[in-house]
PDB file of N, CA and C in Angstrom:
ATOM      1  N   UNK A   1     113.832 -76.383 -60.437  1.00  0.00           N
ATOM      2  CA  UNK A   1     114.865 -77.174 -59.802  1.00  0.00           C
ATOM      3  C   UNK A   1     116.046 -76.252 -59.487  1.00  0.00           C
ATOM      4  N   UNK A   2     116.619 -76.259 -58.257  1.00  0.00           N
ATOM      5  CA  UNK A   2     117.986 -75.287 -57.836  1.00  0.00           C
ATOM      6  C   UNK A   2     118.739 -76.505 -57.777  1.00  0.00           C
ATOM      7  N   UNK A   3     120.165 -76.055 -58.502  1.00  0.00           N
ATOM      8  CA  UNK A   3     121.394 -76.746 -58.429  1.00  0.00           C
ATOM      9  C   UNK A   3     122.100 -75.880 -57.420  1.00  0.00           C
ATOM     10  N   UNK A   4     122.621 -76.689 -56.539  1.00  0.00           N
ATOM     11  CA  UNK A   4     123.948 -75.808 -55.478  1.00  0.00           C
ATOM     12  C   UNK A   4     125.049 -76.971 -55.525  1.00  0.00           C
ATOM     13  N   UNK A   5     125.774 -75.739 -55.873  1.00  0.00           N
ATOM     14  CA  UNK A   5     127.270 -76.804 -56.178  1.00  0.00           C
ATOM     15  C   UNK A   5     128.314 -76.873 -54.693  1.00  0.00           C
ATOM     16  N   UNK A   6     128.986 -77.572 -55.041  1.00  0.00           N
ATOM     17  CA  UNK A   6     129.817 -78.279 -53.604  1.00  0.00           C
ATOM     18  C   UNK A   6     130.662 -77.749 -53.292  1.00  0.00           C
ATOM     19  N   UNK A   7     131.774 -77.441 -52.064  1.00  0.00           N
ATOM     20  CA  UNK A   7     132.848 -77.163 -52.278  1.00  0.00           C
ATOM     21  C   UNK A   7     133.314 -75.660 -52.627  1.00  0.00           C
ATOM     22  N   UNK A   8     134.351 -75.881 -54.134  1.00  0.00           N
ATOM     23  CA  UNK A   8     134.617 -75.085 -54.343  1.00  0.00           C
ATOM     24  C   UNK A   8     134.269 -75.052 -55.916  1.00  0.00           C
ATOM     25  N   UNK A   9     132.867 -75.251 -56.217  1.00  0.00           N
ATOM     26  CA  UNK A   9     132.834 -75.180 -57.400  1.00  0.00           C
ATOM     27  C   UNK A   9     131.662 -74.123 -57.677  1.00  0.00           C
ATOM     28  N   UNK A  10     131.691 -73.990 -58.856  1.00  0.00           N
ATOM     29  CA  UNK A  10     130.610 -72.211 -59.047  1.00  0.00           C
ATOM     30  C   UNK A  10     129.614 -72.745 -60.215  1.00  0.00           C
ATOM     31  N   UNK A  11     128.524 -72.552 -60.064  1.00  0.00           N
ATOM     32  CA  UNK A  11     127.368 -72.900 -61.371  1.00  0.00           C
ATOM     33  C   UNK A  11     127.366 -71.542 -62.267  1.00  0.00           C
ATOM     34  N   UNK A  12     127.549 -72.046 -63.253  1.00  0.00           N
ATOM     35  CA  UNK A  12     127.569 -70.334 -64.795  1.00  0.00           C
ATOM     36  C   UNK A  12     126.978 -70.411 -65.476  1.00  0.00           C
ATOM     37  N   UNK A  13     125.973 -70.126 -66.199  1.00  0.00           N
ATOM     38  CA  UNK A  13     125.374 -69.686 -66.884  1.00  0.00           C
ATOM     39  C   UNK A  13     125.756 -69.124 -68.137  1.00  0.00           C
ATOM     40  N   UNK A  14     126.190 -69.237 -69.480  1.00  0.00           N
ATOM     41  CA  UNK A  14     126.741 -69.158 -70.742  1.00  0.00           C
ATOM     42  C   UNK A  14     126.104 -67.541 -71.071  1.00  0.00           C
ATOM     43  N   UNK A  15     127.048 -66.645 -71.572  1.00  0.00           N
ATOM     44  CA  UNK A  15     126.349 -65.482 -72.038  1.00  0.00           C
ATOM     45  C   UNK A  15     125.966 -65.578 -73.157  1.00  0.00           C
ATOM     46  N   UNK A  16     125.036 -64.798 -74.321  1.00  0.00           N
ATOM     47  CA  UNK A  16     124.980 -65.522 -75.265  1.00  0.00           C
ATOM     48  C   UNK A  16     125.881 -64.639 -76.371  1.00  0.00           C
ATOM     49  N   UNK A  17     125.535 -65.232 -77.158  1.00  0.00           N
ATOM     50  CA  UNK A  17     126.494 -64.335 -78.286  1.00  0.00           C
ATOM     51  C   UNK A  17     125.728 -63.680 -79.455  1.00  0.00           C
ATOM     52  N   UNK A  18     126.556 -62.975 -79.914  1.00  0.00           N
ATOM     53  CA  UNK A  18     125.367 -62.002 -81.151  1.00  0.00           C
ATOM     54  C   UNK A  18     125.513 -62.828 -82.640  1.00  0.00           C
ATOM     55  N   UNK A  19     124.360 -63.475 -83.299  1.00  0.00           N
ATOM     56  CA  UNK A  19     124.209 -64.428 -84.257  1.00  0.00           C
ATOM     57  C   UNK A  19     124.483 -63.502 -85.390  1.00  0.00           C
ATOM     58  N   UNK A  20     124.753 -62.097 -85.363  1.00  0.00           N
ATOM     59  CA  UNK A  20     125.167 -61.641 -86.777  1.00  0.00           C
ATOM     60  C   UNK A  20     126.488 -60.734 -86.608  1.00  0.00           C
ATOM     61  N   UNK A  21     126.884 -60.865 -87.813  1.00  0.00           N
ATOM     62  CA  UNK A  21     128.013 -60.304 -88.373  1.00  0.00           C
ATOM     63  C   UNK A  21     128.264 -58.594 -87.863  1.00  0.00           C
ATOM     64  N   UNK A  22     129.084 -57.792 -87.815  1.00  0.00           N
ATOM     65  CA  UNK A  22     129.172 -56.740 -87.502  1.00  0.00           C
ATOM     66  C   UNK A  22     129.002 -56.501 -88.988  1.00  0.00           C
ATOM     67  N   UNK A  23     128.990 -56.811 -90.214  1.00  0.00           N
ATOM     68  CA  UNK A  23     128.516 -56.256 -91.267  1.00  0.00           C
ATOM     69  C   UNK A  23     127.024 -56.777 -91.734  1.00  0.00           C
ATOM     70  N   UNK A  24     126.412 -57.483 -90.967  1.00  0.00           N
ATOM     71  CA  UNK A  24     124.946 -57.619 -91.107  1.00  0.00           C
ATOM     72  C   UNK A  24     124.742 -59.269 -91.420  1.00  0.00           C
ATOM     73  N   UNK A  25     125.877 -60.061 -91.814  1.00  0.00           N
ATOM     74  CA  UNK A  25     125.772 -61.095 -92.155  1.00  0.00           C
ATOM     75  C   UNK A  25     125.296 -62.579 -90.821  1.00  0.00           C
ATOM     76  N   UNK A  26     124.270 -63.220 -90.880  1.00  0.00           N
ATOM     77  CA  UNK A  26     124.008 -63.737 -89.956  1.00  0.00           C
ATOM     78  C   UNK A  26     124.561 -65.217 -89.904  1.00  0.00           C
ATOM     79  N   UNK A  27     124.927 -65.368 -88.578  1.00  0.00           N
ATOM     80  CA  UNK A  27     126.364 -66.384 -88.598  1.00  0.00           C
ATOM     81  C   UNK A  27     125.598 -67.336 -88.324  1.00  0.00           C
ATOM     82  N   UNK A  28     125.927 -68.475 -88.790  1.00  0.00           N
ATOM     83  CA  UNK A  28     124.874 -70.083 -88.274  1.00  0.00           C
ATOM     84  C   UNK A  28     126.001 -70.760 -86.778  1.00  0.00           C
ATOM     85  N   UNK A  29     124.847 -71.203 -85.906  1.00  0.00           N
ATOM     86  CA  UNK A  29     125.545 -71.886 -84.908  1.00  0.00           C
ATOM     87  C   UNK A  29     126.806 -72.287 -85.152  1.00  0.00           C
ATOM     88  N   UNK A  30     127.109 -73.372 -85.961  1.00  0.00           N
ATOM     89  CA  UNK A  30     128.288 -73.807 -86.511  1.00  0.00           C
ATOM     90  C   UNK A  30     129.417 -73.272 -86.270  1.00  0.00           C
ATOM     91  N   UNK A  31     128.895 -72.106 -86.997  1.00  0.00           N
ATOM     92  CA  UNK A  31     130.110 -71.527 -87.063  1.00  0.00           C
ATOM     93  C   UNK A  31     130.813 -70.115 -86.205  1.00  0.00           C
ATOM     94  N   UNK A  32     130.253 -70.416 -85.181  1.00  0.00           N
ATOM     95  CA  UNK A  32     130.798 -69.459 -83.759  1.00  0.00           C
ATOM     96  C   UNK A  32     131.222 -70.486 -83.025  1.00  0.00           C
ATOM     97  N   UNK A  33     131.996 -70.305 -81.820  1.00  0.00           N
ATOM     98  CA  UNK A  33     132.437 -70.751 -80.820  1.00  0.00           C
ATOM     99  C   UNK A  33     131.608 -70.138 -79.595  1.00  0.00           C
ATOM    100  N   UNK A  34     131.110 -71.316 -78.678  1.00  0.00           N
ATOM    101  CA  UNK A  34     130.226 -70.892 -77.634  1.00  0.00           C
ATOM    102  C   UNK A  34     131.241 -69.742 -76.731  1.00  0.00           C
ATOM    103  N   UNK A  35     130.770 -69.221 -76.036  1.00  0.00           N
ATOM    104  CA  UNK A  35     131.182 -68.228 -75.207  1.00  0.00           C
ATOM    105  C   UNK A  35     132.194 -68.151 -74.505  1.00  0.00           C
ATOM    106  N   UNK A  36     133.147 -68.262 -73.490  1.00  0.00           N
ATOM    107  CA  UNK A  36     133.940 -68.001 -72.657  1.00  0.00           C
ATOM    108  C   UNK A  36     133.677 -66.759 -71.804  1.00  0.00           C
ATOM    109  N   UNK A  37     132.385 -66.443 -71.779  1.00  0.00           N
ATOM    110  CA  UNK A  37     131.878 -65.953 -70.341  1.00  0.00           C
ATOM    111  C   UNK A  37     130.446 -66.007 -70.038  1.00  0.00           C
ATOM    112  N   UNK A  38     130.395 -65.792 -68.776  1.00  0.00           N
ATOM    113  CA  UNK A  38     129.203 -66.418 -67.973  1.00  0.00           C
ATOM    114  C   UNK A  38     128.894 -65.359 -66.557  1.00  0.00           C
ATOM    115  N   UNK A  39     127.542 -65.607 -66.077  1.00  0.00           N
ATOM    116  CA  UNK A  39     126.747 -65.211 -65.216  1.00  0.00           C
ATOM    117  C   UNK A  39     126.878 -66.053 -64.232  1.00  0.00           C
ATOM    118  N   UNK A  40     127.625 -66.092 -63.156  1.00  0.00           N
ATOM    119  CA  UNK A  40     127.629 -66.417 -61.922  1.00  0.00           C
ATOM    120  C   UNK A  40     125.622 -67.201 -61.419  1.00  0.00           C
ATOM    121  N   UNK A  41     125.512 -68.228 -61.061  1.00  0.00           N
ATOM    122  CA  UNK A  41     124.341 -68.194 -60.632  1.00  0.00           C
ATOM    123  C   UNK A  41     124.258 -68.887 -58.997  1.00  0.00           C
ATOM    124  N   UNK A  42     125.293 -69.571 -59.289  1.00  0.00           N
ATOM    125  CA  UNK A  42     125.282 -70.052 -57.475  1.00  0.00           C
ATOM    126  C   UNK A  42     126.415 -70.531 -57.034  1.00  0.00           C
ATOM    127  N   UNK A  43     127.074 -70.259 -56.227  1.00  0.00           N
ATOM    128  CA  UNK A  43     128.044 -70.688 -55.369  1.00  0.00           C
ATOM    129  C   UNK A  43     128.475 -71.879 -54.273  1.00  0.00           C
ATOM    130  N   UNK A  44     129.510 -72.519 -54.293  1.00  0.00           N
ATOM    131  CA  UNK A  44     129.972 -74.031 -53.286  1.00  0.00           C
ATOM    132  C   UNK A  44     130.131 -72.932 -51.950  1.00  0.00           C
ATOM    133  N   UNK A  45     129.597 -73.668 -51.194  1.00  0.00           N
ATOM    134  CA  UNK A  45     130.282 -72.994 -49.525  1.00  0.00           C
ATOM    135  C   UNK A  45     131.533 -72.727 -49.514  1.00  0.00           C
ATOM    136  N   UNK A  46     132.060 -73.374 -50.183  1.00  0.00           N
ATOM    137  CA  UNK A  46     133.973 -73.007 -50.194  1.00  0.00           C
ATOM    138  C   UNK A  46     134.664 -72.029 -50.326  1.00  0.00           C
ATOM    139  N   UNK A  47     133.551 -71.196 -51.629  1.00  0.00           N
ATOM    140  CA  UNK A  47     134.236 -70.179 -52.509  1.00  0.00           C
ATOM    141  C   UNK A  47     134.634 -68.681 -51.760  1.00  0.00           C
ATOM    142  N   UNK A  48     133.750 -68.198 -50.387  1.00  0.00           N
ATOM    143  CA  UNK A  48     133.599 -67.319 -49.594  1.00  0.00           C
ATOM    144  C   UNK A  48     133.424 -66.214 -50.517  1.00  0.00           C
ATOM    145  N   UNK A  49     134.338 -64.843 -50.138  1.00  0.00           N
ATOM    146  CA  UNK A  49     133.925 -63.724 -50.594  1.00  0.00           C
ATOM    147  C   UNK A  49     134.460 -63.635 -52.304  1.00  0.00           C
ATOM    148  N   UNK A  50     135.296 -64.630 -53.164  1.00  0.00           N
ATOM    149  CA  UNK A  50     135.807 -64.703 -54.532  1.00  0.00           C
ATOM    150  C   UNK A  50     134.976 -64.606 -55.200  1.00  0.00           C
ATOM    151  N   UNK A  51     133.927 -64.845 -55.164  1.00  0.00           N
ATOM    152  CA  UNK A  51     132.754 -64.886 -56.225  1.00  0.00           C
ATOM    153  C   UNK A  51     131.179 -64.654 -55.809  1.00  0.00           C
ATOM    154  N   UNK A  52     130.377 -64.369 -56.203  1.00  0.00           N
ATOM    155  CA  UNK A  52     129.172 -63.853 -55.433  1.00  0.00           C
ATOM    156  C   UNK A  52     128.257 -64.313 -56.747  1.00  0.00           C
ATOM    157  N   UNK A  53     126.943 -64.845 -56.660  1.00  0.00           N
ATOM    158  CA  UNK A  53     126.120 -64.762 -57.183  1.00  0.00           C
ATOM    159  C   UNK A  53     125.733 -63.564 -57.951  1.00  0.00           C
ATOM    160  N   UNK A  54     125.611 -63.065 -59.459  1.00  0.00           N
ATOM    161  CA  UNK A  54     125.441 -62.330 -60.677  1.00  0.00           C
ATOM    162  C   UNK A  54     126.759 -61.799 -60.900  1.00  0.00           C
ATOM    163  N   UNK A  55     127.680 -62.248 -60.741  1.00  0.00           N
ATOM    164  CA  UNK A  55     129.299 -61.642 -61.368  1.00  0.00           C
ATOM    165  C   UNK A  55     129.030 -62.643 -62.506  1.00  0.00           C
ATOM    166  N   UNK A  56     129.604 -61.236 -63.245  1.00  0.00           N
ATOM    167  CA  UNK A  56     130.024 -61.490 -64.867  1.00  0.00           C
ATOM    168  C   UNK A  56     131.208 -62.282 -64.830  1.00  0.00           C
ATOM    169  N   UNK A  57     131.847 -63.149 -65.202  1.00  0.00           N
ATOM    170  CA  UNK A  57     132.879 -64.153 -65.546  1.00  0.00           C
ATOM    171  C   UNK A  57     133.740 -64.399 -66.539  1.00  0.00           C
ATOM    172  N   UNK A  58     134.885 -64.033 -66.358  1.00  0.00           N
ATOM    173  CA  UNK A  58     135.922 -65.263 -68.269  1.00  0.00           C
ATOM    174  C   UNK A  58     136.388 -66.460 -67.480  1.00  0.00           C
ATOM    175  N   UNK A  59     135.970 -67.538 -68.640  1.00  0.00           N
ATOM    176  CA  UNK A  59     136.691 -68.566 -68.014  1.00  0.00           C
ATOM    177  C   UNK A  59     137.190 -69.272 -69.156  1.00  0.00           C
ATOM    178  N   UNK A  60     137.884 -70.615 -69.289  1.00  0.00           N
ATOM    179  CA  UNK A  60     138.842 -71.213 -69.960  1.00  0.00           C
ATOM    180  C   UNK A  60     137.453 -71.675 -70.953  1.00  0.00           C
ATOM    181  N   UNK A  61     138.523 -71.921 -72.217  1.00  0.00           N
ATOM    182  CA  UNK A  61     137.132 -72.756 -73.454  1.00  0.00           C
ATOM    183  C   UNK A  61     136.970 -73.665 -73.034  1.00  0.00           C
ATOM    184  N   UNK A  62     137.598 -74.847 -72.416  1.00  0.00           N
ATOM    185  CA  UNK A  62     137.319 -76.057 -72.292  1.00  0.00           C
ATOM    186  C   UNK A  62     137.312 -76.576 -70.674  1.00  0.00           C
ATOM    187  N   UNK A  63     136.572 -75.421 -69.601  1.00  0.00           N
ATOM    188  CA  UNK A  63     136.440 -75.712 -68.613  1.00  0.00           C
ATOM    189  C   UNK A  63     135.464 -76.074 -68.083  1.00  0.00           C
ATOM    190  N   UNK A  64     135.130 -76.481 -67.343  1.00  0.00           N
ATOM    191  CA  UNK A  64     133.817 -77.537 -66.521  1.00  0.00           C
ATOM    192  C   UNK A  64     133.299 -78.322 -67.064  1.00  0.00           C
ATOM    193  N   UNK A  65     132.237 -78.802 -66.584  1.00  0.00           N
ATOM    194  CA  UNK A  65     131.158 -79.497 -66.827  1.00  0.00           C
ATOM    195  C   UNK A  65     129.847 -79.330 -67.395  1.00  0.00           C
ATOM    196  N   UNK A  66     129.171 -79.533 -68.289  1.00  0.00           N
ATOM    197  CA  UNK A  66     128.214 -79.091 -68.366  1.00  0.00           C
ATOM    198  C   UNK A  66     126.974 -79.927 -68.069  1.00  0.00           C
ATOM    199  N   UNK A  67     125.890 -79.607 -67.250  1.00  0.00           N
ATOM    200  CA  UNK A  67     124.580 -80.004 -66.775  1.00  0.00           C
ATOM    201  C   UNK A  67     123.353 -79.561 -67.748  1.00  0.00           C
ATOM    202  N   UNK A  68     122.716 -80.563 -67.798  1.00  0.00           N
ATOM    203  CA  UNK A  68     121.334 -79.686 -68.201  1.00  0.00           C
ATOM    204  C   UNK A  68     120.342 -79.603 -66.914  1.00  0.00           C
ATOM    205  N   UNK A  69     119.625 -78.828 -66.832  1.00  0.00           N
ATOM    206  CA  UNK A  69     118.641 -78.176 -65.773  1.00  0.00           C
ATOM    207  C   UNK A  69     117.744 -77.840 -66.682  1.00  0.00           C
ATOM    208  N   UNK A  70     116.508 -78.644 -66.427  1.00  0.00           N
ATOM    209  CA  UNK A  70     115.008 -77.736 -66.971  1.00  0.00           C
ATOM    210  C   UNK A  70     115.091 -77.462 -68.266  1.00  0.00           C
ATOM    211  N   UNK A  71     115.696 -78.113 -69.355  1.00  0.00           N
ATOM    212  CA  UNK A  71     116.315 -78.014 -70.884  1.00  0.00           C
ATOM    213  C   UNK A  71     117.646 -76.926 -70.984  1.00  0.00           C
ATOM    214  N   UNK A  72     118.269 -76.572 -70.255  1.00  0.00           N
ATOM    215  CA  UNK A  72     118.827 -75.399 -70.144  1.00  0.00           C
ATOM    216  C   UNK A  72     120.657 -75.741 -70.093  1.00  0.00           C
ATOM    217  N   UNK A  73     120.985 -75.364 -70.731  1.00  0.00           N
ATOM    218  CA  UNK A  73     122.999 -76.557 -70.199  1.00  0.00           C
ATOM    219  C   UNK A  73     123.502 -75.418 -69.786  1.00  0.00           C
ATOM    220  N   UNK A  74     124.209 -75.442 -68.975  1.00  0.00           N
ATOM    221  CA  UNK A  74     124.899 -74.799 -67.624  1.00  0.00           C
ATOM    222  C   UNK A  74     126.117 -75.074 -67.095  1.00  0.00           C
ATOM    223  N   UNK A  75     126.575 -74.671 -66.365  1.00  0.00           N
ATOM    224  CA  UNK A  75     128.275 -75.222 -66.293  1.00  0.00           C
ATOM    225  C   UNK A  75     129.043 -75.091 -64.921  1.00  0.00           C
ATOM    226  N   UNK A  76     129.438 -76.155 -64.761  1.00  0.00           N
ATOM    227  CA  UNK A  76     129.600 -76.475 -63.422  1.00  0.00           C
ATOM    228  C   UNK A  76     131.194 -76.527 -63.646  1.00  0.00           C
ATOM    229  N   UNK A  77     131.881 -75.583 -62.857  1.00  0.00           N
ATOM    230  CA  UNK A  77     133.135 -74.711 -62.691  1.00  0.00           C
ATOM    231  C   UNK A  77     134.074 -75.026 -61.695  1.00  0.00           C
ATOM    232  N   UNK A  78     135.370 -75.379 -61.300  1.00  0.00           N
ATOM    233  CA  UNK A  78     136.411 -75.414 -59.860  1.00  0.00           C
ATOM    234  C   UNK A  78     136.613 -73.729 -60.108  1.00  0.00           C
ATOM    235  N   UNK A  79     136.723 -73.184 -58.647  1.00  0.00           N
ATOM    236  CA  UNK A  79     136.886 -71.777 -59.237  1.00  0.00           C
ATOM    237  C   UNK A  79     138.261 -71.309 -59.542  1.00  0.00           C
ATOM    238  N   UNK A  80     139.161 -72.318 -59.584  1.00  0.00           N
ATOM    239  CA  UNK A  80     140.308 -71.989 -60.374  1.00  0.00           C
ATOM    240  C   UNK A  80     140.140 -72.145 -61.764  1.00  0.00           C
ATOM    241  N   UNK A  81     139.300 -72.022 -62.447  1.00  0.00           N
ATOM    242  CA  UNK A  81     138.929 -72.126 -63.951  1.00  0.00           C
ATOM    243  C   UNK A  81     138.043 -70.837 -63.991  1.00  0.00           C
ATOM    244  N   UNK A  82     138.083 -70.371 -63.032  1.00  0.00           N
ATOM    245  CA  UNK A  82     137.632 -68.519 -63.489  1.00  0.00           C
ATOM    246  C   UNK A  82     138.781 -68.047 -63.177  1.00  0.00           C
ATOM    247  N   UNK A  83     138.715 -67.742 -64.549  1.00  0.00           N
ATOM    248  CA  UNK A  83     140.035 -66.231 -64.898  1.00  0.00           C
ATOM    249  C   UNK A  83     139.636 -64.892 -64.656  1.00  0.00           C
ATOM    250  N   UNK A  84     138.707 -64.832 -64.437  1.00  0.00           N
ATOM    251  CA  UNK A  84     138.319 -63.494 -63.907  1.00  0.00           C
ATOM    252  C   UNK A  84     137.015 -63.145 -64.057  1.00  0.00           C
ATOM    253  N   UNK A  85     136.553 -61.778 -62.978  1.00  0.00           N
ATOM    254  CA  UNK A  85     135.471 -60.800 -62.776  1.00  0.00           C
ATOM    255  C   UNK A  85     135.627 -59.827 -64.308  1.00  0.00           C
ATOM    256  N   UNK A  86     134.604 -59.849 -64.837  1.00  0.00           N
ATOM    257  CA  UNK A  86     134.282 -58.653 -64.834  1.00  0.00           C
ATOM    258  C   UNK A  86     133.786 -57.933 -64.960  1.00  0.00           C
ATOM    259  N   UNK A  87     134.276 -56.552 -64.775  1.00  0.00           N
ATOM    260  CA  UNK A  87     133.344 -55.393 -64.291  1.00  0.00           C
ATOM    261  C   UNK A  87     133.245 -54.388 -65.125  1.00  0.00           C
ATOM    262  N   UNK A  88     131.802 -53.911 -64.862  1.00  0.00           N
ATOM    263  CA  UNK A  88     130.954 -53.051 -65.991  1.00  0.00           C
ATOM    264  C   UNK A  88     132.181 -51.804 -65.933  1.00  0.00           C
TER     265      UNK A  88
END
């Protein structure tokens, strides 16, 4: 199934996060906070050259929407709730 979002809104993709400790200790879901960045996966006609399909992303903790697709939750973005590119 392809989601294409409207407008000016951007579909993201959650990066994931590392489940252990920098001292080896392995952290339970619980107790992390999901991500605040994401993989660009598709773009609103609106957005033009601001954002491109596979840009790395920061965006706000408590921004968009989230969808599920194909078991998968995903996040549906205004692209004024990306704070930024970034780059390798």
């Amino acid at each position: 199934m392809n989601v294409r979002p409207l407008g000016e809104r951007v579909l993201i993709r959650r990066l994931d996060r590392p489940t252990q400790s920098a001292g080896g200790l392995f952290l339970p879901e619980t107790a992390t906070e999901k991500p605040q960045e994401g993989r660009v996966l598709s773009v609103g006609a609106a957005v033009g050259d601001t954002l491109k399909q596979g840009d790395r992303v920061a965006f706000g903790r408590f921004a968009g929407s989230k969808i599920q697709v194909e078991g998968e939750e995903l996040l549906i973005l205004d692209v004024g709730d990306v704070l930024g590119v970034i780059e390798a």
